[in-house]
PDB file of N, CA and C in Angstrom:
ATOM      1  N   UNK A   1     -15.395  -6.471  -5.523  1.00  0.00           N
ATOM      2  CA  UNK A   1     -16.037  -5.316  -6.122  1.00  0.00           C
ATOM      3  C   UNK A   1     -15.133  -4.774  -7.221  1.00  0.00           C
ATOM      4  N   UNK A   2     -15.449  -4.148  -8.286  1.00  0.00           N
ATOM      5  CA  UNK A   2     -15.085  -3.816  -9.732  1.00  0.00           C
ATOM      6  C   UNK A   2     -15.138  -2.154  -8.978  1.00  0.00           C
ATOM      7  N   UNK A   3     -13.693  -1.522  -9.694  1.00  0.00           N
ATOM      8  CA  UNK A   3     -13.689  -0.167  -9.439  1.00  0.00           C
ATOM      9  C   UNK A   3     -12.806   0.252 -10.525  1.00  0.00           C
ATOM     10  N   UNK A   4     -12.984   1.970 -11.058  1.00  0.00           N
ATOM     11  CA  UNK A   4     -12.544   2.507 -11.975  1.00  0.00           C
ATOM     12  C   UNK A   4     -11.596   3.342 -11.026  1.00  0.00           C
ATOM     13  N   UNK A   5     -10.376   3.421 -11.712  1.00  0.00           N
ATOM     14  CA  UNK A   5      -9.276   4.458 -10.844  1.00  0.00           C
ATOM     15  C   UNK A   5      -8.804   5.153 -11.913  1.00  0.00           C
ATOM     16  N   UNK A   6      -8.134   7.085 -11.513  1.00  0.00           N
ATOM     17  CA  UNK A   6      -7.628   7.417 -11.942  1.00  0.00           C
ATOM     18  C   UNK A   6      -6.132   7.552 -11.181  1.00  0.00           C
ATOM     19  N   UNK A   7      -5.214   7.599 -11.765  1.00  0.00           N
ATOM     20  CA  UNK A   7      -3.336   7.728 -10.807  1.00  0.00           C
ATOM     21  C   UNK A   7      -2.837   8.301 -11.374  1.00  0.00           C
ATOM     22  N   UNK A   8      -2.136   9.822 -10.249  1.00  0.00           N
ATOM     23  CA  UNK A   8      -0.973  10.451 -11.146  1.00  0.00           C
ATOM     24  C   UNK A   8      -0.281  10.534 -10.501  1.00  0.00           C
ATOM     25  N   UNK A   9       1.445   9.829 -10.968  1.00  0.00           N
ATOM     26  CA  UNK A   9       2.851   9.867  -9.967  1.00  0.00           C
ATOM     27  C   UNK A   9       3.217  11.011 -10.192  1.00  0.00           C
ATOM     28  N   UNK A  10       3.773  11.681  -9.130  1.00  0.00           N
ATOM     29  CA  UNK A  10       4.670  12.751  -9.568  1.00  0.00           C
ATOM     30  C   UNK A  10       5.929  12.668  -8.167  1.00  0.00           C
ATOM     31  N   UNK A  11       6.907  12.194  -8.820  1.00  0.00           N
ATOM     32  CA  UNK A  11       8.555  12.232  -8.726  1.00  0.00           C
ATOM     33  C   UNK A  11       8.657  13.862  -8.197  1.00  0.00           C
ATOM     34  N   UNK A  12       9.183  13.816  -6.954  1.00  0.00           N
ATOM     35  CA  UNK A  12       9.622  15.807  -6.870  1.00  0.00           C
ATOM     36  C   UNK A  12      11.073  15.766  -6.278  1.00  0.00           C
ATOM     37  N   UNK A  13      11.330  16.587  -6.489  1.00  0.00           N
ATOM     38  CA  UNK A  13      13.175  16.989  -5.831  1.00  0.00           C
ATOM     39  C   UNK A  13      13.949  15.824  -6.712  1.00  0.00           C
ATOM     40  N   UNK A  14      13.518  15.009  -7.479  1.00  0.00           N
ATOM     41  CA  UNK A  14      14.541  14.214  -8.475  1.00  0.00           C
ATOM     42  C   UNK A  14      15.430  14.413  -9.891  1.00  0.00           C
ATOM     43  N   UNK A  15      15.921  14.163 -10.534  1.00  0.00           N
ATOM     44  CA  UNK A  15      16.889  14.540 -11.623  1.00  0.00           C
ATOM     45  C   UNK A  15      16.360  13.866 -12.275  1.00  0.00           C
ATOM     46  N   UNK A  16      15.824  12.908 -12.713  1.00  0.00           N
ATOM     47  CA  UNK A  16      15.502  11.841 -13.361  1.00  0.00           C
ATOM     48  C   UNK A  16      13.450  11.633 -13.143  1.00  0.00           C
ATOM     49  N   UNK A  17      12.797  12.266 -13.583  1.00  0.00           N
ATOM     50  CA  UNK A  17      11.108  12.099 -13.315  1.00  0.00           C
ATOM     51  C   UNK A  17      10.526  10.809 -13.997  1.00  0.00           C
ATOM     52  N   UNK A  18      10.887  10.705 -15.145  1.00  0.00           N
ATOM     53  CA  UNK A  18      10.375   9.879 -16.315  1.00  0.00           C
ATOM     54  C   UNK A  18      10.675   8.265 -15.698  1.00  0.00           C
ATOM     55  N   UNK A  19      11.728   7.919 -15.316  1.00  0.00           N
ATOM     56  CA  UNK A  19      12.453   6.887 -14.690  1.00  0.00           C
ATOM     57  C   UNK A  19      10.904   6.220 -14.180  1.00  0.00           C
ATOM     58  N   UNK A  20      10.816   7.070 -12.578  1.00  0.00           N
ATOM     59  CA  UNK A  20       9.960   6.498 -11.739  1.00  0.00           C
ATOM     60  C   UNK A  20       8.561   6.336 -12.234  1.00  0.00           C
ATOM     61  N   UNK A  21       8.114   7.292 -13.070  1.00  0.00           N
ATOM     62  CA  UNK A  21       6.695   7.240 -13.755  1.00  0.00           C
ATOM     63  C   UNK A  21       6.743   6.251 -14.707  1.00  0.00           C
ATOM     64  N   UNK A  22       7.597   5.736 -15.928  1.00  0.00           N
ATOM     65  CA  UNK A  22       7.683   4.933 -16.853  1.00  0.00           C
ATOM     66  C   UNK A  22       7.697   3.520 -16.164  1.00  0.00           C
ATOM     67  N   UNK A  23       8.302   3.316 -15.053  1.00  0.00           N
ATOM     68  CA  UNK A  23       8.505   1.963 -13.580  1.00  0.00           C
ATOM     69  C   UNK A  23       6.995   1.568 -13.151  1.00  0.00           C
ATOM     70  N   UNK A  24       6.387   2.959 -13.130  1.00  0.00           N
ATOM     71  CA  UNK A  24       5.307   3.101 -12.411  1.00  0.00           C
ATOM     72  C   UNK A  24       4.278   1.661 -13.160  1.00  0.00           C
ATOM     73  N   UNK A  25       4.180   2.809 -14.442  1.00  0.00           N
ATOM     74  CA  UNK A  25       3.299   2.239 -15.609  1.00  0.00           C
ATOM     75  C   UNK A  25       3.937   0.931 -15.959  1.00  0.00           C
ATOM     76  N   UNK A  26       4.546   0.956 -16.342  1.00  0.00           N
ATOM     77  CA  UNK A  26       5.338  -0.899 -16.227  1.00  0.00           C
ATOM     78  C   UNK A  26       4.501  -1.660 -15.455  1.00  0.00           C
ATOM     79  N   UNK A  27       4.356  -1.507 -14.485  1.00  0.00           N
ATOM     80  CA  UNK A  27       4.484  -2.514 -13.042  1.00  0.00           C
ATOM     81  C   UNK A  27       2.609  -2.649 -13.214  1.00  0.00           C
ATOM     82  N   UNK A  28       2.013  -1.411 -13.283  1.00  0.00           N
ATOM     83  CA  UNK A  28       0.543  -1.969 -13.457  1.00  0.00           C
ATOM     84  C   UNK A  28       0.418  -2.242 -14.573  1.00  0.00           C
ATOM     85  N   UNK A  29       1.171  -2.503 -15.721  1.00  0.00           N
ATOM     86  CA  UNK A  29       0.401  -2.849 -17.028  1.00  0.00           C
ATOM     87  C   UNK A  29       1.103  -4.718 -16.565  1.00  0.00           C
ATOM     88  N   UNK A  30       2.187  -4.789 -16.134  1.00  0.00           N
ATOM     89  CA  UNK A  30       2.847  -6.099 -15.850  1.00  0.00           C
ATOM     90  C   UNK A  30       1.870  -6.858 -15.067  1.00  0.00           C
ATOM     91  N   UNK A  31       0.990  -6.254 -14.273  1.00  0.00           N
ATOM     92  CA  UNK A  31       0.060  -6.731 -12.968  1.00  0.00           C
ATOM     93  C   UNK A  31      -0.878  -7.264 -14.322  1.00  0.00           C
ATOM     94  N   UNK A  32      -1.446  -6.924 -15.465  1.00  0.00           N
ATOM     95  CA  UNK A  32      -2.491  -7.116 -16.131  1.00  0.00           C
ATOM     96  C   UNK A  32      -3.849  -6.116 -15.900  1.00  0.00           C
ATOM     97  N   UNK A  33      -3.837  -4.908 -15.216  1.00  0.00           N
ATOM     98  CA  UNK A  33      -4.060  -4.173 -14.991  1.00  0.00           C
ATOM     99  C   UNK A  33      -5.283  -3.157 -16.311  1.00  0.00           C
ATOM    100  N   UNK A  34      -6.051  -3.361 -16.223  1.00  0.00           N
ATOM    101  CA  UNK A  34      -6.940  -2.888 -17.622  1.00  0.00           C
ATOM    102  C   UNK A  34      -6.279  -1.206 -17.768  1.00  0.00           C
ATOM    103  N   UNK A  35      -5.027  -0.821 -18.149  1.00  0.00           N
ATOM    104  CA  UNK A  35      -5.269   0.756 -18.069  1.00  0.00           C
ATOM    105  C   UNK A  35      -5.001   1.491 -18.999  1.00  0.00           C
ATOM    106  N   UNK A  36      -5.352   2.688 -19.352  1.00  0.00           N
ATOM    107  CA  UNK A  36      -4.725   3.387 -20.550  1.00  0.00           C
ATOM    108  C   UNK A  36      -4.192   4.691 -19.812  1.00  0.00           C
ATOM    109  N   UNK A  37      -3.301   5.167 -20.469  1.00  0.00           N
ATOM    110  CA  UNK A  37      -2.183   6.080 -20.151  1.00  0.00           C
ATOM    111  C   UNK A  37      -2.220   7.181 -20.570  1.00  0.00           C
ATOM    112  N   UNK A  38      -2.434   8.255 -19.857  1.00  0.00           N
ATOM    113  CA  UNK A  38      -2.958   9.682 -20.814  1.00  0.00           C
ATOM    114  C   UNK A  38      -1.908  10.707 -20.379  1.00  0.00           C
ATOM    115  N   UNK A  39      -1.883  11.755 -20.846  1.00  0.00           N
ATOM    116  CA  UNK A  39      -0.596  12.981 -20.813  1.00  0.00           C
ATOM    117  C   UNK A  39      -0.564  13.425 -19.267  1.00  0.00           C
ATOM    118  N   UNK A  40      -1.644  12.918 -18.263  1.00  0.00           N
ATOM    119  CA  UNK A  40      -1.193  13.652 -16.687  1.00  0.00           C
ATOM    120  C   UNK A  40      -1.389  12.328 -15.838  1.00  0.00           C
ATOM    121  N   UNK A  41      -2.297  11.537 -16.585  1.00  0.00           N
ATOM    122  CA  UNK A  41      -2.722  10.495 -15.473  1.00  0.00           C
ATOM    123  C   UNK A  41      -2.868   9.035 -15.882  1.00  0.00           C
ATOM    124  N   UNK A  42      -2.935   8.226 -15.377  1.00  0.00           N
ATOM    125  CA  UNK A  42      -3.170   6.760 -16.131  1.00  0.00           C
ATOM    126  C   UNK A  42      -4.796   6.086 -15.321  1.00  0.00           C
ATOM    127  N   UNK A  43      -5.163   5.831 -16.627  1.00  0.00           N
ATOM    128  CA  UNK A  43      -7.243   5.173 -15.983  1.00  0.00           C
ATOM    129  C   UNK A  43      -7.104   3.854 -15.803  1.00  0.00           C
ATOM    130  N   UNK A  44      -7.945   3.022 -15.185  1.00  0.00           N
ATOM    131  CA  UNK A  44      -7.620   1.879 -15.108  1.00  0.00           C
ATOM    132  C   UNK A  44      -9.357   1.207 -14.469  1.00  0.00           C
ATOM    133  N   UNK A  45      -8.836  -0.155 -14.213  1.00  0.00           N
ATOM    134  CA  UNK A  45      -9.507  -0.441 -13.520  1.00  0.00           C
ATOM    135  C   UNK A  45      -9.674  -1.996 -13.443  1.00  0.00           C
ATOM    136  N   UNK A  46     -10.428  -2.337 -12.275  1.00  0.00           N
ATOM    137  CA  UNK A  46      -9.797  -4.509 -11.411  1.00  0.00           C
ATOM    138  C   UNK A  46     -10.584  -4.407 -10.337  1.00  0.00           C
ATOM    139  N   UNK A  47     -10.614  -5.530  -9.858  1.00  0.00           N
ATOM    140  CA  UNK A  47     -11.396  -5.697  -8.729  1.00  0.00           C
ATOM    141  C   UNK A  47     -10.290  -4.817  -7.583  1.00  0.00           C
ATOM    142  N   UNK A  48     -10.960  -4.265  -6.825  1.00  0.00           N
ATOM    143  CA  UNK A  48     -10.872  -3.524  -5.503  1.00  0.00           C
ATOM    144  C   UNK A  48      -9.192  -4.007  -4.786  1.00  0.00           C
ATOM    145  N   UNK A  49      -9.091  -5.244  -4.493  1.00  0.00           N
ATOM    146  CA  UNK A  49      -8.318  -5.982  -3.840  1.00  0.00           C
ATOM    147  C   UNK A  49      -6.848  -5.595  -4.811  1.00  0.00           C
ATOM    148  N   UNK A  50      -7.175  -6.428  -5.722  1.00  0.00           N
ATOM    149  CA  UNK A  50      -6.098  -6.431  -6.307  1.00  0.00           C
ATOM    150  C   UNK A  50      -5.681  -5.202  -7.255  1.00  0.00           C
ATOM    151  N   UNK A  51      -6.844  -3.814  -7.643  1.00  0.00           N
ATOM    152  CA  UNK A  51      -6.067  -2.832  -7.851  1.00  0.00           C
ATOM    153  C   UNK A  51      -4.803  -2.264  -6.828  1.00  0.00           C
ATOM    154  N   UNK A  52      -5.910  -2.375  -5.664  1.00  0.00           N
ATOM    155  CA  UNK A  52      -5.089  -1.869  -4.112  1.00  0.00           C
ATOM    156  C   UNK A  52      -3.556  -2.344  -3.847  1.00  0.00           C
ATOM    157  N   UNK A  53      -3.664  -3.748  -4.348  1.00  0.00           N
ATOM    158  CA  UNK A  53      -2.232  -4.244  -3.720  1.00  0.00           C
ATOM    159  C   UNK A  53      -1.239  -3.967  -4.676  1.00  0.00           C
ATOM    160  N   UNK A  54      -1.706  -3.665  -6.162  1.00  0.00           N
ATOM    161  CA  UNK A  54      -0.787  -3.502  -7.063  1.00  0.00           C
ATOM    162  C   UNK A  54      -0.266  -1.724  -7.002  1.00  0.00           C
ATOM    163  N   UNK A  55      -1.273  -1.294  -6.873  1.00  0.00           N
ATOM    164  CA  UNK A  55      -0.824   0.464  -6.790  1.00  0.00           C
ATOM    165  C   UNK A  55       0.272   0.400  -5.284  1.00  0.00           C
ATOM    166  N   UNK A  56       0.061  -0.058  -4.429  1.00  0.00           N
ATOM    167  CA  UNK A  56       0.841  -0.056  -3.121  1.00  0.00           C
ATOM    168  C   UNK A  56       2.432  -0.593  -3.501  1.00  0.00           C
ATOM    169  N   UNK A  57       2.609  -1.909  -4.378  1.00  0.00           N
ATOM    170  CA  UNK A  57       4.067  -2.539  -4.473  1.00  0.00           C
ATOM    171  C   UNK A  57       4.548  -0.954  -5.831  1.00  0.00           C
ATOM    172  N   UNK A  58       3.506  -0.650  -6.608  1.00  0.00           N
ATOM    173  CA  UNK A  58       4.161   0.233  -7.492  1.00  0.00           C
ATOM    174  C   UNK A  58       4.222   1.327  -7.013  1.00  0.00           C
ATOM    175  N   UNK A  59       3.734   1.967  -6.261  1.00  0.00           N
ATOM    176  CA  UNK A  59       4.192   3.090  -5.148  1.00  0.00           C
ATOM    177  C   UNK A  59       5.357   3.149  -4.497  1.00  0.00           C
ATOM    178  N   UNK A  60       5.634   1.870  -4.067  1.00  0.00           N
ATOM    179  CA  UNK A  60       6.599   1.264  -2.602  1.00  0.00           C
ATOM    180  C   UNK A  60       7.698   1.802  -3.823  1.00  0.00           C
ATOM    181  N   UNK A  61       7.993   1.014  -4.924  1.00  0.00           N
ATOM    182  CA  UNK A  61       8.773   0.812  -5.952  1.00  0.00           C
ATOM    183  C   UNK A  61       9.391   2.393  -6.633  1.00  0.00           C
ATOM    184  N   UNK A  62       8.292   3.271  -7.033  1.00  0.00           N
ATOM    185  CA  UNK A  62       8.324   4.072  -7.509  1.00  0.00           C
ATOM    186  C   UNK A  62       9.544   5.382  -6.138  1.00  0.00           C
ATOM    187  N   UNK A  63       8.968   5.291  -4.774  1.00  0.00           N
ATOM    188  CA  UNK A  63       9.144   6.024  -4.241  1.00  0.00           C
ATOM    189  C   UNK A  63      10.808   5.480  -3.949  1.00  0.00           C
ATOM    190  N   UNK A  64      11.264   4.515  -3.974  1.00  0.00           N
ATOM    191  CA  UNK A  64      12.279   3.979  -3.739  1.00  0.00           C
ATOM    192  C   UNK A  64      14.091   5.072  -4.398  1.00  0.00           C
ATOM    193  N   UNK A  65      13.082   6.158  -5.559  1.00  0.00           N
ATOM    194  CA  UNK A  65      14.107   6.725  -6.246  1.00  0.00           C
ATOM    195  C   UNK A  65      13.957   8.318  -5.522  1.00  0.00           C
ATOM    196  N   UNK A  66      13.243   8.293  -4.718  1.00  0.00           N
ATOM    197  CA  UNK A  66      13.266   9.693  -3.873  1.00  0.00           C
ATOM    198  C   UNK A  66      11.575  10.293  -3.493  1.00  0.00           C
ATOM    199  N   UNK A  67      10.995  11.722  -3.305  1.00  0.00           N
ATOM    200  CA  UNK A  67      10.335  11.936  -2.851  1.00  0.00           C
ATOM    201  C   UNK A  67       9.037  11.795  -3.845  1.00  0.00           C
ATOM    202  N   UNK A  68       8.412  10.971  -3.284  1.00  0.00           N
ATOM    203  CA  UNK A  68       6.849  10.986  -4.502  1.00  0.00           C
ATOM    204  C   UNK A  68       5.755  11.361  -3.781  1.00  0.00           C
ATOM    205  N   UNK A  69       4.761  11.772  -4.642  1.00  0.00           N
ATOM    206  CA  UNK A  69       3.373  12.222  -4.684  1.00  0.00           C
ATOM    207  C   UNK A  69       2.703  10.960  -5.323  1.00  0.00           C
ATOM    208  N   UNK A  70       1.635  10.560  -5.069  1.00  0.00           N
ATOM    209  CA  UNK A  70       0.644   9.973  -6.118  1.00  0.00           C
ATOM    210  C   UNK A  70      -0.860  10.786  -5.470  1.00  0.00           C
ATOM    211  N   UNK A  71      -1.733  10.824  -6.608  1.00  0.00           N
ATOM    212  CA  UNK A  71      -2.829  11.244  -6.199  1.00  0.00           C
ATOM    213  C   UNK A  71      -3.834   9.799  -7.017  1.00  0.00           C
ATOM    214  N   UNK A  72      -4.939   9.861  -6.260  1.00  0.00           N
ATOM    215  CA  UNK A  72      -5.820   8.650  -6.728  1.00  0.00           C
ATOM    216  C   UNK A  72      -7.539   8.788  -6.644  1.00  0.00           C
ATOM    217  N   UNK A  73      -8.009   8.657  -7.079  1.00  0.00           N
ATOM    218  CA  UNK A  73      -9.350   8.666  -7.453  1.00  0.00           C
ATOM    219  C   UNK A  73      -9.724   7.690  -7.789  1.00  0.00           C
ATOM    220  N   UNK A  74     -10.911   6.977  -7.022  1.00  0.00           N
ATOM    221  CA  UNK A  74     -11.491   5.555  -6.894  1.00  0.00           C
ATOM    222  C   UNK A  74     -13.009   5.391  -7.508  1.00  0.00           C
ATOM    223  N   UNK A  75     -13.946   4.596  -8.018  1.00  0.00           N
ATOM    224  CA  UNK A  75     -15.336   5.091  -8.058  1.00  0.00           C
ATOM    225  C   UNK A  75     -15.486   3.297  -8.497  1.00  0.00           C
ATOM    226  N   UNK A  76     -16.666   3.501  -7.914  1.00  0.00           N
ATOM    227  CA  UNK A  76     -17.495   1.845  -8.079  1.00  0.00           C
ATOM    228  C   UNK A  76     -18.883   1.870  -8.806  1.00  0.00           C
ATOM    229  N   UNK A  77     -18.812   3.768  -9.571  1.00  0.00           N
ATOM    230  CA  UNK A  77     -19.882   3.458 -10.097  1.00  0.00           C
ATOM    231  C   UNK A  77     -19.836   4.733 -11.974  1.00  0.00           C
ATOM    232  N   UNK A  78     -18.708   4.163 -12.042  1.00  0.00           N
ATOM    233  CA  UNK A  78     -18.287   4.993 -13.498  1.00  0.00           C
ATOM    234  C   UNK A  78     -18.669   4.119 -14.640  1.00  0.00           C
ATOM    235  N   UNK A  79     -19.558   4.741 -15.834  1.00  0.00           N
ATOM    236  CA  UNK A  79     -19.961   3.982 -16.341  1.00  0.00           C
ATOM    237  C   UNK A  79     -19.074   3.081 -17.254  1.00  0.00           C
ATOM    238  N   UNK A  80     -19.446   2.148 -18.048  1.00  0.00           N
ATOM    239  CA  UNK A  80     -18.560   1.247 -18.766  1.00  0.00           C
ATOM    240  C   UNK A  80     -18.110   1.839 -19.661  1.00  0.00           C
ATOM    241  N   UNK A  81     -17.595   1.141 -20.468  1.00  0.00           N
ATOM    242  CA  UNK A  81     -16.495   1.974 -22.217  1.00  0.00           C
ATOM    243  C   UNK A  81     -17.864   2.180 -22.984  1.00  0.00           C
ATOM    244  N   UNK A  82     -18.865   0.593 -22.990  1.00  0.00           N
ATOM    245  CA  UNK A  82     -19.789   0.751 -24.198  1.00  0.00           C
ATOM    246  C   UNK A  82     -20.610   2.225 -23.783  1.00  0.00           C
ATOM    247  N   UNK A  83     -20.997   2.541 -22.523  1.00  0.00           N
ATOM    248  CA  UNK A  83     -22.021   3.574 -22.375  1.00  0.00           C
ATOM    249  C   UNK A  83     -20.938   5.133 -22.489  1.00  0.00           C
ATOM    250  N   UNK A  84     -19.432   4.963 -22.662  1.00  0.00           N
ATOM    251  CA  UNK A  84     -18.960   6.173 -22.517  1.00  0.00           C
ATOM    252  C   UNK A  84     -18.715   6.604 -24.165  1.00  0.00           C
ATOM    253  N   UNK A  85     -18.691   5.390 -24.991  1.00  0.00           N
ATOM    254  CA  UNK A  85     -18.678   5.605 -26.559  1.00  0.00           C
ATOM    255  C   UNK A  85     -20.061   5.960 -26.302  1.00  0.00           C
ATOM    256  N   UNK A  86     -21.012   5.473 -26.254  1.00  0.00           N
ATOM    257  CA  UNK A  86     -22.608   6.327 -26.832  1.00  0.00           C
ATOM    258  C   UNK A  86     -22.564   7.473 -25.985  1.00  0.00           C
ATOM    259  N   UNK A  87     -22.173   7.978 -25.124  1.00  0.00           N
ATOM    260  CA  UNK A  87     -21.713   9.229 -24.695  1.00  0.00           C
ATOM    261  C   UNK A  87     -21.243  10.603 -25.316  1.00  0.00           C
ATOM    262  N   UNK A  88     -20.000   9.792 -25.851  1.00  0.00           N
ATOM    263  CA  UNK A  88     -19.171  10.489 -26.779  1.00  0.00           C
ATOM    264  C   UNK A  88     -19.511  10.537 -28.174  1.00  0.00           C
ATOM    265  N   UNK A  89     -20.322  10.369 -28.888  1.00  0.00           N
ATOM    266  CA  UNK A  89     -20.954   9.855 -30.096  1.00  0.00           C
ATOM    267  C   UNK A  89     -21.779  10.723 -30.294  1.00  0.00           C
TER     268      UNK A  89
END
């Protein structure tokens, strides 16, 4: 199944925020990961399976530098780019 996600890391009690979020985004754009990167959150989207397993190793990864948050938002029925340009148009 094809799903649209939204993800926002947030690093807390750390000295260093940018580190784990910049790791973050690395690791799903490295996966091949369809996503674009916006000022709070990063959009994306892959089949079900393999969004899942990639947000989990970049989580595992991310949290590795101290206490993290991620929040996530899933949907299997957001429309495509072509119908969100005639949207926006």
């Amino acid at each position: 199944m094809g799903i649209t996600f939204q993800v926002s890391l947030y690093p807390i009690m750390q000295n260093d925020i940018r580190k784990p979020i910049n790791n973050f985004i690395e690791d799903l754009k490295e996966a091949k990961l369809d996503v674009e990167v916006h000022e709070t959150s990063t959009i994306g989207s892959g089949n079900i399976d393999y969004v899942f397993d990639v947000l989990k190793r970049a989580y595992m990864r991310a949290s590795e530098s101290g206490d993290t948050i991620m929040v996530l938002t899933v949907s299997n029925a957001c429309p495509t780019k072509e119908e969100l340009e005639k949207l926006n148009s």
